[in-house]
N, C-alpha and C. Protein backbone atom coordinates (compact mmCIF):
# COMPACT_ATOMS: atom_id res chain seq x y z
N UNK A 1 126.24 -3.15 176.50
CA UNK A 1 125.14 -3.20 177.43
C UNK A 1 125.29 -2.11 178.49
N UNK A 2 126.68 -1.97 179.08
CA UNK A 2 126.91 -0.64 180.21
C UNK A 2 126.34 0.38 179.50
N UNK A 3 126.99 0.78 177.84
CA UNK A 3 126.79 1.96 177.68
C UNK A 3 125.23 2.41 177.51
N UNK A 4 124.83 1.54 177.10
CA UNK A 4 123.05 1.52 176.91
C UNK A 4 122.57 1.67 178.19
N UNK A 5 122.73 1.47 179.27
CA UNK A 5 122.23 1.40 180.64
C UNK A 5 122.54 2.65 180.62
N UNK A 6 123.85 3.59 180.42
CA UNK A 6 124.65 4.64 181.05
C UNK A 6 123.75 5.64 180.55
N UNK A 7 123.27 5.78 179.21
CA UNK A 7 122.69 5.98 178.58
C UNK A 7 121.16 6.59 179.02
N UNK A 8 120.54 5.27 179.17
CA UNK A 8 119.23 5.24 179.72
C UNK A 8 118.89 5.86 181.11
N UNK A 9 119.84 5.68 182.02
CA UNK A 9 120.28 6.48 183.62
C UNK A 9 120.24 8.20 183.12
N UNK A 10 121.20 8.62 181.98
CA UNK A 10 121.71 9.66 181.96
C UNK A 10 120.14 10.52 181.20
N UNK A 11 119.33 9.75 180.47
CA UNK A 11 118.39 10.11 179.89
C UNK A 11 117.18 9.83 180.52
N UNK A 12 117.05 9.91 181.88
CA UNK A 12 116.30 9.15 182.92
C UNK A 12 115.13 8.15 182.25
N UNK A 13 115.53 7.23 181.51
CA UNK A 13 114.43 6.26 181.08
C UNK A 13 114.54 5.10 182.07
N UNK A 14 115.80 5.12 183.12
CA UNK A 14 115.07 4.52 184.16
C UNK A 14 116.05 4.73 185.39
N UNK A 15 116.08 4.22 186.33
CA UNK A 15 116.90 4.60 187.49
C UNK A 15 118.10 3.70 188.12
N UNK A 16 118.99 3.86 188.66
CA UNK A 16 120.38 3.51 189.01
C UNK A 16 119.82 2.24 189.16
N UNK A 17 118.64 2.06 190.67
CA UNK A 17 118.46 0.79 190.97
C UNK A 17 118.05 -0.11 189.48
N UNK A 18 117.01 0.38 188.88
CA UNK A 18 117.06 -0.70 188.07
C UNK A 18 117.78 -1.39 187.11
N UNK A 19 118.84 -0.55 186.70
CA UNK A 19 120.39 -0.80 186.02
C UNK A 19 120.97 -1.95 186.78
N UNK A 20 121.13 -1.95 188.13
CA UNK A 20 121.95 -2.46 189.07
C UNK A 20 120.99 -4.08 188.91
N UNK A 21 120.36 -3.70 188.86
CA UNK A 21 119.33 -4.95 189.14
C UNK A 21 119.52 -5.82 187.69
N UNK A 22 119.83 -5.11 187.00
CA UNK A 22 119.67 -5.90 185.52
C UNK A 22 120.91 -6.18 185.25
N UNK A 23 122.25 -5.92 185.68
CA UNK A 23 123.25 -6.18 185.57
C UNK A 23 123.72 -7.29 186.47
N UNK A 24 122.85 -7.15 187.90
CA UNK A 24 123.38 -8.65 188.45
C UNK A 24 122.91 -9.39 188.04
N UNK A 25 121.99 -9.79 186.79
CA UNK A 25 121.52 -11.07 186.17
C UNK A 25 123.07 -11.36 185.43
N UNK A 26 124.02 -10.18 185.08
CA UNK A 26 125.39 -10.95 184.12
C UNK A 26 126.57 -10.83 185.21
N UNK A 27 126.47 -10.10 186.30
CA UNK A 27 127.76 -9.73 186.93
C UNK A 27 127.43 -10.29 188.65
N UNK A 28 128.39 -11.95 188.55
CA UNK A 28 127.99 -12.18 189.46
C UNK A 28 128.17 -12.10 191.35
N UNK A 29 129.10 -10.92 191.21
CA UNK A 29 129.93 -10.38 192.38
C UNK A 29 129.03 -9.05 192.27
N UNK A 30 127.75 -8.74 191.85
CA UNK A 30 127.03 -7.75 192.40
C UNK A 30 126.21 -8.11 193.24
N UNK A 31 125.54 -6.88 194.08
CA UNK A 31 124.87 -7.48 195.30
C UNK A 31 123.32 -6.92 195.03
N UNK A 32 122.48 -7.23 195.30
CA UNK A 32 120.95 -6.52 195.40
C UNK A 32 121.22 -4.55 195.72
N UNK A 33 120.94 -4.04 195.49
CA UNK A 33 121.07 -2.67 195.21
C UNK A 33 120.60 -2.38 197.06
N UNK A 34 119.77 -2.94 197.50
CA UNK A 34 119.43 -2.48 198.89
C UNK A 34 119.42 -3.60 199.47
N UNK A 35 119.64 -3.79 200.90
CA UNK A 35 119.94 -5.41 201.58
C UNK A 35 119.48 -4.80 203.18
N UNK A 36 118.78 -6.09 203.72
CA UNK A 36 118.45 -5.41 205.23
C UNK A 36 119.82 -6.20 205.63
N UNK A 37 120.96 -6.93 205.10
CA UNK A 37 121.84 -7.71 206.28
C UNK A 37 122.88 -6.76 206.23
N UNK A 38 123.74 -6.13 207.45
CA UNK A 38 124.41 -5.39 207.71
C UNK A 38 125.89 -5.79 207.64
N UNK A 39 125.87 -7.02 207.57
CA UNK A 39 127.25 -7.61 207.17
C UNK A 39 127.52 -7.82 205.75
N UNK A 40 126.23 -7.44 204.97
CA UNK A 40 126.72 -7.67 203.25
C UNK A 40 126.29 -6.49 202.95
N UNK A 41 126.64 -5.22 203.07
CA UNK A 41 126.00 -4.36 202.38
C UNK A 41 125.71 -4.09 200.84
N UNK A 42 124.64 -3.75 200.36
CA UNK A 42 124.24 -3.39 199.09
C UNK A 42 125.04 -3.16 198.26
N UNK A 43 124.57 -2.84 196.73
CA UNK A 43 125.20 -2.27 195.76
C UNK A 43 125.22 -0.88 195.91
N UNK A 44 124.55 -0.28 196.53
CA UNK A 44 124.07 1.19 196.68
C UNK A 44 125.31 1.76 197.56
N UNK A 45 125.54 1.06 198.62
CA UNK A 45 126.57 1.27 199.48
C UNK A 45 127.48 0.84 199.09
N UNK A 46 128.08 -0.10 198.24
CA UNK A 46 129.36 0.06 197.15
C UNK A 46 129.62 0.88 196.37
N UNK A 47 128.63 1.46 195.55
CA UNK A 47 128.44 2.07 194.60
C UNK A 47 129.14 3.75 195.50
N UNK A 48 128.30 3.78 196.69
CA UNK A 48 129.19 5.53 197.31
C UNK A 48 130.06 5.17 197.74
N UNK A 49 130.52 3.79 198.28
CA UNK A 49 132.13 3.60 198.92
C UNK A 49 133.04 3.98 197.63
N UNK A 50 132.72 3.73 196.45
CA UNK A 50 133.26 3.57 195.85
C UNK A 50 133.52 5.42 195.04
N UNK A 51 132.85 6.02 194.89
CA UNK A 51 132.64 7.12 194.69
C UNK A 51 133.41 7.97 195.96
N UNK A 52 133.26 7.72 197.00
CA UNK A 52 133.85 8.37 198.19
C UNK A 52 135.48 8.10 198.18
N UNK A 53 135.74 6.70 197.58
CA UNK A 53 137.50 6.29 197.44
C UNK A 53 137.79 7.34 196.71
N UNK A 54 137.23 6.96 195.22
CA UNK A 54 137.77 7.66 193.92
C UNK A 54 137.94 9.15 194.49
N UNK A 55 137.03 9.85 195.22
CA UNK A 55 137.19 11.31 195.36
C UNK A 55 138.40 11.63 196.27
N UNK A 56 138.30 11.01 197.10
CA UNK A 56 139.68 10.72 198.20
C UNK A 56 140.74 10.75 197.47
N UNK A 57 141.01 10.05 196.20
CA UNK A 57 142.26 9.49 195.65
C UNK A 57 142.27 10.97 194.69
N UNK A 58 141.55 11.73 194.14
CA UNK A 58 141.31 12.70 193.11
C UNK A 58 141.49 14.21 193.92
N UNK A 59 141.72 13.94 195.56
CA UNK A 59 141.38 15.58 196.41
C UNK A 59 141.42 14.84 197.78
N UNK A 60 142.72 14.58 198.19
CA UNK A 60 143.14 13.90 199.39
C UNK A 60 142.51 14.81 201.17
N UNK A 61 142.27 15.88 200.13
CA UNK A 61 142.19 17.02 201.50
C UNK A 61 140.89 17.22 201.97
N UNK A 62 139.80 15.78 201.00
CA UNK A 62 138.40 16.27 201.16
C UNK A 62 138.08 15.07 202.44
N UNK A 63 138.13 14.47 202.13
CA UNK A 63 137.56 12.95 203.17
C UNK A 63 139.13 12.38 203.66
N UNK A 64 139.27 12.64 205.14
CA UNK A 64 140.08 12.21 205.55
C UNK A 64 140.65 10.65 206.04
N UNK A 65 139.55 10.23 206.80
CA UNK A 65 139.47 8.92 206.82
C UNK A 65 138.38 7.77 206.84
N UNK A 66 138.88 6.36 206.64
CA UNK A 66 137.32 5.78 206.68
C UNK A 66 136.59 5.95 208.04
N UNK A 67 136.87 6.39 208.63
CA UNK A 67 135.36 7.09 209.69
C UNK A 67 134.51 7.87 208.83
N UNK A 68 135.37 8.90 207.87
CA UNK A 68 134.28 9.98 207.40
C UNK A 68 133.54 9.41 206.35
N UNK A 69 134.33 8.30 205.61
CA UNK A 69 133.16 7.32 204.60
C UNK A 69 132.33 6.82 205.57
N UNK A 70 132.08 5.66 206.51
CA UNK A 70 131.28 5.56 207.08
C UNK A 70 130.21 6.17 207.29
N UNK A 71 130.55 7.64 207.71
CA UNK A 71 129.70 8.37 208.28
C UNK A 71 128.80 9.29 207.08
N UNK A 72 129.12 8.98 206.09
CA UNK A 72 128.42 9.58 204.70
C UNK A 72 127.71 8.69 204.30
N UNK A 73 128.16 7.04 204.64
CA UNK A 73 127.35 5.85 204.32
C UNK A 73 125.93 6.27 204.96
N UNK A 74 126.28 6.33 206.56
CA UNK A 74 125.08 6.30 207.60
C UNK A 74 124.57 7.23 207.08
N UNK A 75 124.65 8.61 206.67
CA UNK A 75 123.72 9.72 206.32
C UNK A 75 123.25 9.23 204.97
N UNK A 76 123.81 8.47 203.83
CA UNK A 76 123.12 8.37 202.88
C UNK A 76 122.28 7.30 203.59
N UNK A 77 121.81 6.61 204.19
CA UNK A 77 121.28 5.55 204.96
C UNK A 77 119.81 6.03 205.84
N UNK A 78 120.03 7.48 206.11
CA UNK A 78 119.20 8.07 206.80
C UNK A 78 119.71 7.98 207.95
N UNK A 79 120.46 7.47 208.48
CA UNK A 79 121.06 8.17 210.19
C UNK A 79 121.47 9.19 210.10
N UNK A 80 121.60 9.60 211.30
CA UNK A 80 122.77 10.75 211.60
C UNK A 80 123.81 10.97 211.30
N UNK A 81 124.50 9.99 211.41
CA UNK A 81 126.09 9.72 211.03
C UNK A 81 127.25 10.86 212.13
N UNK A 82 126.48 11.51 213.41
CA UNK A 82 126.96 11.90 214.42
C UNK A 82 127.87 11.36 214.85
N UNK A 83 129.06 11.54 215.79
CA UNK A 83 129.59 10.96 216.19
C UNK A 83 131.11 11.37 216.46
C-alpha cells in the first residue's frame, strides 16, 4: 500500500496530503496532515521535523539546533521564523 501511494505522489496522481489522509484510516499514531491546535501539531509538521532530523543526522554542519528546526517549521507555516 506505501509503495502504491509512493508511487502515485512520485507520479503526481495525487498529493502528499491525500496519501497522509488515507493512511491514517490504517496508521493509528498519524495525525490529520494540517491541525489548527498548536499543542498537537500535524502530520505535515512531522513529516519536516522529521526530514530536518534525518538531514541533521546525514550533514551535522547544516542545522545546528532545534531552534533552527523550529524556525523552518514557522517558515514552512508562513511566519517569519525571525528571531
Amino acid at each position: 500500500m506505501v509503495q502504491a501511494l509512493v508511487q502515485a505522489i512520485d507520479a503526481d496522481l495525487i498529493s502528499l496530503e491525500a496519501a497522509v489522509q488515507y493512511l491514517k484510516l490504517f496508521v493509528p499514531t498519524m495525525m490529520d496532515y494540517l491541525t489548527d491546535d498548536p499543542e498537537q501539531p500535524g502530520e505535515r509538521e512531522r513529516i519536516i521535523r522529521t526530514k530536518i532530523l534525518r538531514a541533521r543526522l546525514e550533514d551535522p554542519t547544516g542545522l545546528a539546533a532545534e531552534k533552527d528546526v523550529e524556525k523552518v517549521l514557522q517558515q514552512a507555516a508562513g511566519g517569519n521564523g525571525g528571531g
